[in-house]
PDB file of N, CA and C in Angstrom:
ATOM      1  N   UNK A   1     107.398 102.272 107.343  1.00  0.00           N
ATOM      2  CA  UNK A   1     108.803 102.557 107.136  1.00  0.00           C
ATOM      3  C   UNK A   1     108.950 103.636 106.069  1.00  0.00           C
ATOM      4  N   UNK A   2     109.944 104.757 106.024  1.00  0.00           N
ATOM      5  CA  UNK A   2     110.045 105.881 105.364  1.00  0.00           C
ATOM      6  C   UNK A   2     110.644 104.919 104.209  1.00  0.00           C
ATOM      7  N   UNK A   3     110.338 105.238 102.998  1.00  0.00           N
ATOM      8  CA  UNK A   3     111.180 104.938 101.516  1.00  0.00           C
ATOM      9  C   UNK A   3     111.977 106.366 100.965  1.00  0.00           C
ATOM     10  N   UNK A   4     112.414 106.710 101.451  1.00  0.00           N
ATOM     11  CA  UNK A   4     113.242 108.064 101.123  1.00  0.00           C
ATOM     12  C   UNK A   4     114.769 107.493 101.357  1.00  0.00           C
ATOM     13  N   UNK A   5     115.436 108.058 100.492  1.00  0.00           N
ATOM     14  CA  UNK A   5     116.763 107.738 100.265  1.00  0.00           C
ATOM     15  C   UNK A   5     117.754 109.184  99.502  1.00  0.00           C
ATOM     16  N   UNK A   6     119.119 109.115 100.110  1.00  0.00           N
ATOM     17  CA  UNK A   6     119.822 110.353  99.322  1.00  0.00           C
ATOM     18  C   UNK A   6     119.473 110.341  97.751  1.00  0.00           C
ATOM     19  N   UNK A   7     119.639 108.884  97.155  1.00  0.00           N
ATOM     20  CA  UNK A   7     119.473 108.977  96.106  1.00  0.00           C
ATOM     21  C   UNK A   7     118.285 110.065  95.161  1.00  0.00           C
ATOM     22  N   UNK A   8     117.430 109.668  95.789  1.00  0.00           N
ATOM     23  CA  UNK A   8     115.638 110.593  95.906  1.00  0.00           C
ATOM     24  C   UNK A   8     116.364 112.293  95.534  1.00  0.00           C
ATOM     25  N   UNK A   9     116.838 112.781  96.519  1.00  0.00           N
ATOM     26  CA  UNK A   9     117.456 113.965  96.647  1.00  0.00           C
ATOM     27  C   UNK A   9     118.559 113.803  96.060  1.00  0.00           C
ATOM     28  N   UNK A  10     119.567 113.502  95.808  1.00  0.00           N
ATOM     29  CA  UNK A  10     120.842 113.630  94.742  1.00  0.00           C
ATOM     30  C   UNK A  10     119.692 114.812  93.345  1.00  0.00           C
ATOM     31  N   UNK A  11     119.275 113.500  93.124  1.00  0.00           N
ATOM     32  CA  UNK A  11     118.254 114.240  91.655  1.00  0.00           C
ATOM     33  C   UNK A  11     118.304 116.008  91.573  1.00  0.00           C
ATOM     34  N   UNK A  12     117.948 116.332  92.715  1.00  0.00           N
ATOM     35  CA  UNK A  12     117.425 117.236  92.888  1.00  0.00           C
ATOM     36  C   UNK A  12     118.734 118.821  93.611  1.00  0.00           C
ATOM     37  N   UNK A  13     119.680 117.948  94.160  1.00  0.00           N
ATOM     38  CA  UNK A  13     120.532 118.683  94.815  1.00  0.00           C
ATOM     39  C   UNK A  13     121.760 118.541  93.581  1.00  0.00           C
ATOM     40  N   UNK A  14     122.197 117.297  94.092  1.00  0.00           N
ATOM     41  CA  UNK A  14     123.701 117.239  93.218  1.00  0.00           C
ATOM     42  C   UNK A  14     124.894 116.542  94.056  1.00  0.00           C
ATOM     43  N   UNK A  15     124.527 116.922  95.441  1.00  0.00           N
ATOM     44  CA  UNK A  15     125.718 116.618  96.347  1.00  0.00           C
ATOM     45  C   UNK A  15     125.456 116.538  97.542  1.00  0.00           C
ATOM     46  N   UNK A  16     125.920 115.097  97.575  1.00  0.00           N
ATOM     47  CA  UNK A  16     125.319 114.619  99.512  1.00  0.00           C
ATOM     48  C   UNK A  16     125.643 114.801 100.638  1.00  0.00           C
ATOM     49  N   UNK A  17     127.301 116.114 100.607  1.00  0.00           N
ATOM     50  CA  UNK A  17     127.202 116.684 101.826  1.00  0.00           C
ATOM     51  C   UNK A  17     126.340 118.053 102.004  1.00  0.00           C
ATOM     52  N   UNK A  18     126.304 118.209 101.013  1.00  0.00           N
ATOM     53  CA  UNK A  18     125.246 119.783 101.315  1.00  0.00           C
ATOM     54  C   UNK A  18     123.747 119.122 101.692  1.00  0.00           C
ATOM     55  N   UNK A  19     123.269 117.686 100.713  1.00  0.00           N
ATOM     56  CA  UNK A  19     121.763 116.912 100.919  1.00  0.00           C
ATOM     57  C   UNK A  19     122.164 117.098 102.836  1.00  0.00           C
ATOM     58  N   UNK A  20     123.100 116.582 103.488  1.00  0.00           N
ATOM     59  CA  UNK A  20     123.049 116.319 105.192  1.00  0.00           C
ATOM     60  C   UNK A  20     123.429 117.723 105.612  1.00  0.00           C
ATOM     61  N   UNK A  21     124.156 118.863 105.130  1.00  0.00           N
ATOM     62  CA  UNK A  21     124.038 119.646 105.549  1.00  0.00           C
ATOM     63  C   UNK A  21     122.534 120.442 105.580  1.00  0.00           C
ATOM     64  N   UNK A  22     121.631 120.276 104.535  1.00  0.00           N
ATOM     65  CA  UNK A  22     120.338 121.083 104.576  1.00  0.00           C
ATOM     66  C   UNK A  22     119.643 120.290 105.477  1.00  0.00           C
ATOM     67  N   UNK A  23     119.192 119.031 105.812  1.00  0.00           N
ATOM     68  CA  UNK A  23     118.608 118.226 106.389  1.00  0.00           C
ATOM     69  C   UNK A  23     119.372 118.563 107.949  1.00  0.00           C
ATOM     70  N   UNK A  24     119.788 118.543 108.308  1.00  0.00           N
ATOM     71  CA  UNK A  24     120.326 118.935 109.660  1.00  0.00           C
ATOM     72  C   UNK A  24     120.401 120.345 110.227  1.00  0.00           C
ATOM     73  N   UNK A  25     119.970 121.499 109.065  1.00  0.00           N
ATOM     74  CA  UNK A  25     119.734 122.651 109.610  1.00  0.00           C
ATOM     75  C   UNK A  25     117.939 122.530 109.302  1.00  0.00           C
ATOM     76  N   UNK A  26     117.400 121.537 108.651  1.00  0.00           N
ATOM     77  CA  UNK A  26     115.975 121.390 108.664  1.00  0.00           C
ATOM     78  C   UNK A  26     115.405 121.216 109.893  1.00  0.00           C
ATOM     79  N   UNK A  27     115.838 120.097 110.591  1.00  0.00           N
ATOM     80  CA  UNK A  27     115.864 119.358 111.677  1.00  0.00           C
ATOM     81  C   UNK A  27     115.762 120.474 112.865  1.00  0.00           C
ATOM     82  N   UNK A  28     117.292 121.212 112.819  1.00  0.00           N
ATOM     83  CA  UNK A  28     117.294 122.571 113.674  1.00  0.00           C
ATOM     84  C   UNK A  28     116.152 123.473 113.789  1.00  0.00           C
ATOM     85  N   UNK A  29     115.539 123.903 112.489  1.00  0.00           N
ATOM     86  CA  UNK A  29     114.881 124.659 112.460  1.00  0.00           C
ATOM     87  C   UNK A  29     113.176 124.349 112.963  1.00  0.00           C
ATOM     88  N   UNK A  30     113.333 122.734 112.867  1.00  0.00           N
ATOM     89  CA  UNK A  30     111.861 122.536 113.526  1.00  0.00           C
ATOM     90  C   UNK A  30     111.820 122.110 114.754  1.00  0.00           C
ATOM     91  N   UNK A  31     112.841 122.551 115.650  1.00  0.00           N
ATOM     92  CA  UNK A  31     113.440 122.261 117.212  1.00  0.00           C
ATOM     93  C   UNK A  31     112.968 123.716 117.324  1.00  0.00           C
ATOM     94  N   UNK A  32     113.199 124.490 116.436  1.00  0.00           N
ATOM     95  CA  UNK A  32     112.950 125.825 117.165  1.00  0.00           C
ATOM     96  C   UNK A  32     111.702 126.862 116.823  1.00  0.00           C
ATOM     97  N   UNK A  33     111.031 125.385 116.499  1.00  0.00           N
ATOM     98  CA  UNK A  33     109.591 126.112 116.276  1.00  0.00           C
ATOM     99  C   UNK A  33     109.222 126.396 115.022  1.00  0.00           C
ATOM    100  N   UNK A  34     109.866 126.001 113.872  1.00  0.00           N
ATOM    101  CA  UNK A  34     109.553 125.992 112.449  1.00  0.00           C
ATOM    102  C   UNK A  34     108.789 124.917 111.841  1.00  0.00           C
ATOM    103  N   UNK A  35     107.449 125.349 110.943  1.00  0.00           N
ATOM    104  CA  UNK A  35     106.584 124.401 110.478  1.00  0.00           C
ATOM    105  C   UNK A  35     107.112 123.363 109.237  1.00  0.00           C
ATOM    106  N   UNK A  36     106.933 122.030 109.436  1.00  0.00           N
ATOM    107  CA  UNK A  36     107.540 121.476 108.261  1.00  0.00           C
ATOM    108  C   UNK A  36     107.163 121.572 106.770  1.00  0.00           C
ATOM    109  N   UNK A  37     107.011 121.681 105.794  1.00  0.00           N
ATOM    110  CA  UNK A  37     106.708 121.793 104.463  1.00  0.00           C
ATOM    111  C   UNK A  37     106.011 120.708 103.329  1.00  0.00           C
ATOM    112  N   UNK A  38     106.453 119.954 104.192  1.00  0.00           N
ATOM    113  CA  UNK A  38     105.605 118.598 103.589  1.00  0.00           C
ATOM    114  C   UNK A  38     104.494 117.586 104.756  1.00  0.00           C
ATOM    115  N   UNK A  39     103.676 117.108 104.787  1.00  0.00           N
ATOM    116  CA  UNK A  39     103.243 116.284 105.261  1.00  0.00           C
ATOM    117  C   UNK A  39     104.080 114.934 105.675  1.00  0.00           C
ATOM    118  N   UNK A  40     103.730 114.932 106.536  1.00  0.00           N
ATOM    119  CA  UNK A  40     105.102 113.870 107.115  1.00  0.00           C
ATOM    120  C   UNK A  40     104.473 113.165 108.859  1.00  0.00           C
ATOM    121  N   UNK A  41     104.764 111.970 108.891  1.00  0.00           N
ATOM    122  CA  UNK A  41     104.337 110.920 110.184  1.00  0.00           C
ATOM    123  C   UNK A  41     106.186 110.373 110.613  1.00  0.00           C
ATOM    124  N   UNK A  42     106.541 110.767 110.011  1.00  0.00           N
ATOM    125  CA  UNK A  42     108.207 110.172 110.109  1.00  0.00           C
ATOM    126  C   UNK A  42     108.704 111.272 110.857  1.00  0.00           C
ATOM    127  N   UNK A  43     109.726 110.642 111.579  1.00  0.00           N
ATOM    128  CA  UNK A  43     111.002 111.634 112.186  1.00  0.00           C
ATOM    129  C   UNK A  43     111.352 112.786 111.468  1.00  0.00           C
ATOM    130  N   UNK A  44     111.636 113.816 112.053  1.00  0.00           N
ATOM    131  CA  UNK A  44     112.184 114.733 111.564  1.00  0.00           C
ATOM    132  C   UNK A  44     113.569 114.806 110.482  1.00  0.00           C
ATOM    133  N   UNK A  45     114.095 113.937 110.562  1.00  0.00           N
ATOM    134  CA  UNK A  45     115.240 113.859 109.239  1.00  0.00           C
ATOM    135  C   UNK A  45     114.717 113.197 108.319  1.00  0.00           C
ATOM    136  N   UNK A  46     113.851 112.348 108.010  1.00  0.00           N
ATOM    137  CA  UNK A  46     113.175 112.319 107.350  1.00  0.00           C
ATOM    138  C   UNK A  46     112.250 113.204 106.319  1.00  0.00           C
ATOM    139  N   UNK A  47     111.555 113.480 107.401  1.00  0.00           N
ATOM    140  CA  UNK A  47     110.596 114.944 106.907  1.00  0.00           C
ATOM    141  C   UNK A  47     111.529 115.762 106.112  1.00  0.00           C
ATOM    142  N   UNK A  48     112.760 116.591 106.749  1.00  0.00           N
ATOM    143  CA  UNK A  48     113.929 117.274 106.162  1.00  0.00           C
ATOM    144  C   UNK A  48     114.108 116.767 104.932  1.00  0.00           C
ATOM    145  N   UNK A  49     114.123 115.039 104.599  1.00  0.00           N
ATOM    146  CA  UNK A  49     114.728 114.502 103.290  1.00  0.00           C
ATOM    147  C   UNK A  49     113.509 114.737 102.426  1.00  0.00           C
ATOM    148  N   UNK A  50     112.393 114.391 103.065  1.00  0.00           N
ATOM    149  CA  UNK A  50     111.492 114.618 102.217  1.00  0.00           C
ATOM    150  C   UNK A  50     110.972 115.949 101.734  1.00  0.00           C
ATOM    151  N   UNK A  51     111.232 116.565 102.028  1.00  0.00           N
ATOM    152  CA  UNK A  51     110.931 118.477 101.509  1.00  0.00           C
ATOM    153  C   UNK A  51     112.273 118.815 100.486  1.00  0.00           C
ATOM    154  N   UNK A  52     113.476 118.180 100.827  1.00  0.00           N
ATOM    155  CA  UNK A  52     114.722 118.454  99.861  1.00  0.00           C
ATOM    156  C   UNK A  52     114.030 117.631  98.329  1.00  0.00           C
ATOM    157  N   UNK A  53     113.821 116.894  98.245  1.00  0.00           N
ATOM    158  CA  UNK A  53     113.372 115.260  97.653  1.00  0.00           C
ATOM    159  C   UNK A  53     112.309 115.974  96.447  1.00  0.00           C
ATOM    160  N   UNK A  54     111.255 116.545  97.694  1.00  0.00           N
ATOM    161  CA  UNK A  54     110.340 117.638  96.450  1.00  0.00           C
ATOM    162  C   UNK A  54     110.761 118.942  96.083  1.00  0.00           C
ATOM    163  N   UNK A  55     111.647 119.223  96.369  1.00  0.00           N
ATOM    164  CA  UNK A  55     112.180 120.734  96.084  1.00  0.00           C
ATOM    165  C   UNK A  55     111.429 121.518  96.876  1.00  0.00           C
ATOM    166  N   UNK A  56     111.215 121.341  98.321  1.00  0.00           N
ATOM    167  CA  UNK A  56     110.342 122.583  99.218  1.00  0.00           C
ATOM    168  C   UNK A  56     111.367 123.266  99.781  1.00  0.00           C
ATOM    169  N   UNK A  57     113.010 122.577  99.729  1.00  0.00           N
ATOM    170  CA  UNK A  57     113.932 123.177 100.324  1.00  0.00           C
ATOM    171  C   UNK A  57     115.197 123.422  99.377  1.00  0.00           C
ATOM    172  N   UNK A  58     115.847 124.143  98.789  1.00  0.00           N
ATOM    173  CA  UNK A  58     116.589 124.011  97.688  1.00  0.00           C
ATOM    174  C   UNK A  58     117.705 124.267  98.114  1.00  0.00           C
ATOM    175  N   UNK A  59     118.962 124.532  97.511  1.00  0.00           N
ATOM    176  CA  UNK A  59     120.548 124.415  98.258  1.00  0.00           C
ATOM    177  C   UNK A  59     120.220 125.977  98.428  1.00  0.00           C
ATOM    178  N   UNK A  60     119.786 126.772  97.378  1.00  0.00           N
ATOM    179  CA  UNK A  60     119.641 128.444  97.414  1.00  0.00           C
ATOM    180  C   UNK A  60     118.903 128.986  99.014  1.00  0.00           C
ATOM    181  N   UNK A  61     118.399 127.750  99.444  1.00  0.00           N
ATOM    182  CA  UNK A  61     117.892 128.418 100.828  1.00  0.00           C
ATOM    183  C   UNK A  61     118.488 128.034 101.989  1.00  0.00           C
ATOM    184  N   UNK A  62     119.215 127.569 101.723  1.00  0.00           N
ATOM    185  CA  UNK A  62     120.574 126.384 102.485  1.00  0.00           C
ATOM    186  C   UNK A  62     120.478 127.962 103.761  1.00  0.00           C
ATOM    187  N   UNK A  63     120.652 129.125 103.065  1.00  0.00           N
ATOM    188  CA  UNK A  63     121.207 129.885 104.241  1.00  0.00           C
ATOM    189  C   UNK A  63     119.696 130.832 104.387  1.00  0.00           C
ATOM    190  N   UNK A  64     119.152 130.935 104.225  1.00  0.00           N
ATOM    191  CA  UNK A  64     117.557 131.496 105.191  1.00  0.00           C
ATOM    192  C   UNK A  64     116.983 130.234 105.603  1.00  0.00           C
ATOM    193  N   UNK A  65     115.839 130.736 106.730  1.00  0.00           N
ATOM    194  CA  UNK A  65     115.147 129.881 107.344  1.00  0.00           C
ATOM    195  C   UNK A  65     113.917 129.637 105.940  1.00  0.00           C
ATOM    196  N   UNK A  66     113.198 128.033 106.600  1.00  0.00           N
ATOM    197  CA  UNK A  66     111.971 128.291 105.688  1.00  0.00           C
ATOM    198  C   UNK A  66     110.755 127.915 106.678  1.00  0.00           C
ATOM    199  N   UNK A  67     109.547 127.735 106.279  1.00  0.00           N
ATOM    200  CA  UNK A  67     108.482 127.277 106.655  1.00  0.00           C
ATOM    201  C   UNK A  67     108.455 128.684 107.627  1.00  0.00           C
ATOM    202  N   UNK A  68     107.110 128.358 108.464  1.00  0.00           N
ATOM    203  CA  UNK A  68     106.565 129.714 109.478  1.00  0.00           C
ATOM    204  C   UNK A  68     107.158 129.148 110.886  1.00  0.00           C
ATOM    205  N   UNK A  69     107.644 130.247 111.646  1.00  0.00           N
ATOM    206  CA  UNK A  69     108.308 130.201 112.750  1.00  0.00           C
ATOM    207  C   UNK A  69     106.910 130.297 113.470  1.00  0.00           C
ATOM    208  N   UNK A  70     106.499 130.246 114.938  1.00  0.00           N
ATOM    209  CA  UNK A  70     105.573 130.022 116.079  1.00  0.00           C
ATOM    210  C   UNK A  70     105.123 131.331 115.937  1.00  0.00           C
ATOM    211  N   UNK A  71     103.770 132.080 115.078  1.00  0.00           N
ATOM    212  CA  UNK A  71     103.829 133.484 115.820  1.00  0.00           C
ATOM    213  C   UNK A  71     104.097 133.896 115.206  1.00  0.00           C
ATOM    214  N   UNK A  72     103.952 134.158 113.996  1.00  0.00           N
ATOM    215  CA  UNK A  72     104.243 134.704 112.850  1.00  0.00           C
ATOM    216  C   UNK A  72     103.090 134.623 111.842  1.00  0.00           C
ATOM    217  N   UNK A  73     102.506 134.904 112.151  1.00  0.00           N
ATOM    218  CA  UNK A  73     100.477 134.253 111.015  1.00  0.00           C
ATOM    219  C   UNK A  73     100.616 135.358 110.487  1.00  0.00           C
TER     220      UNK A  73
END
């Protein structure tokens, strides 16, 4: 079972509609072929919480993509 919680990420963000807004363009972005940033066996919103959680995703990147797209080495 994932132990990740907004709380985890609050710390780190500040505010839990932007925490579901980054996590849901995370999500997007690994539908379309983007590598995740953390090690992760959990669902993809998960994974998303968990990269916000360590700071692999910050609100400042809220608007670029991150991780490597398919094809891009």
């Amino acid at each position: 079972m994932a132990r990740i919680t907004v709380e985890d990420c609050l710390a780190e963000v500040g505010n839990r509609f932007l925490i579901v807004q980054m996590a849901i363009k995370r999500v997007k972005q690994y539908r379309e072929g983007y590598s995740p940033l953390v090690e992760s066996k959990n669902k993809e919103i998960v994974t998303a919480l968990r990269e916000i959680a360590a700071c692999k995703v910050l609100p400042e990147d809220y608007h670029t993509p991150s991780g490597k797209k398919p094809g891009t080495e």
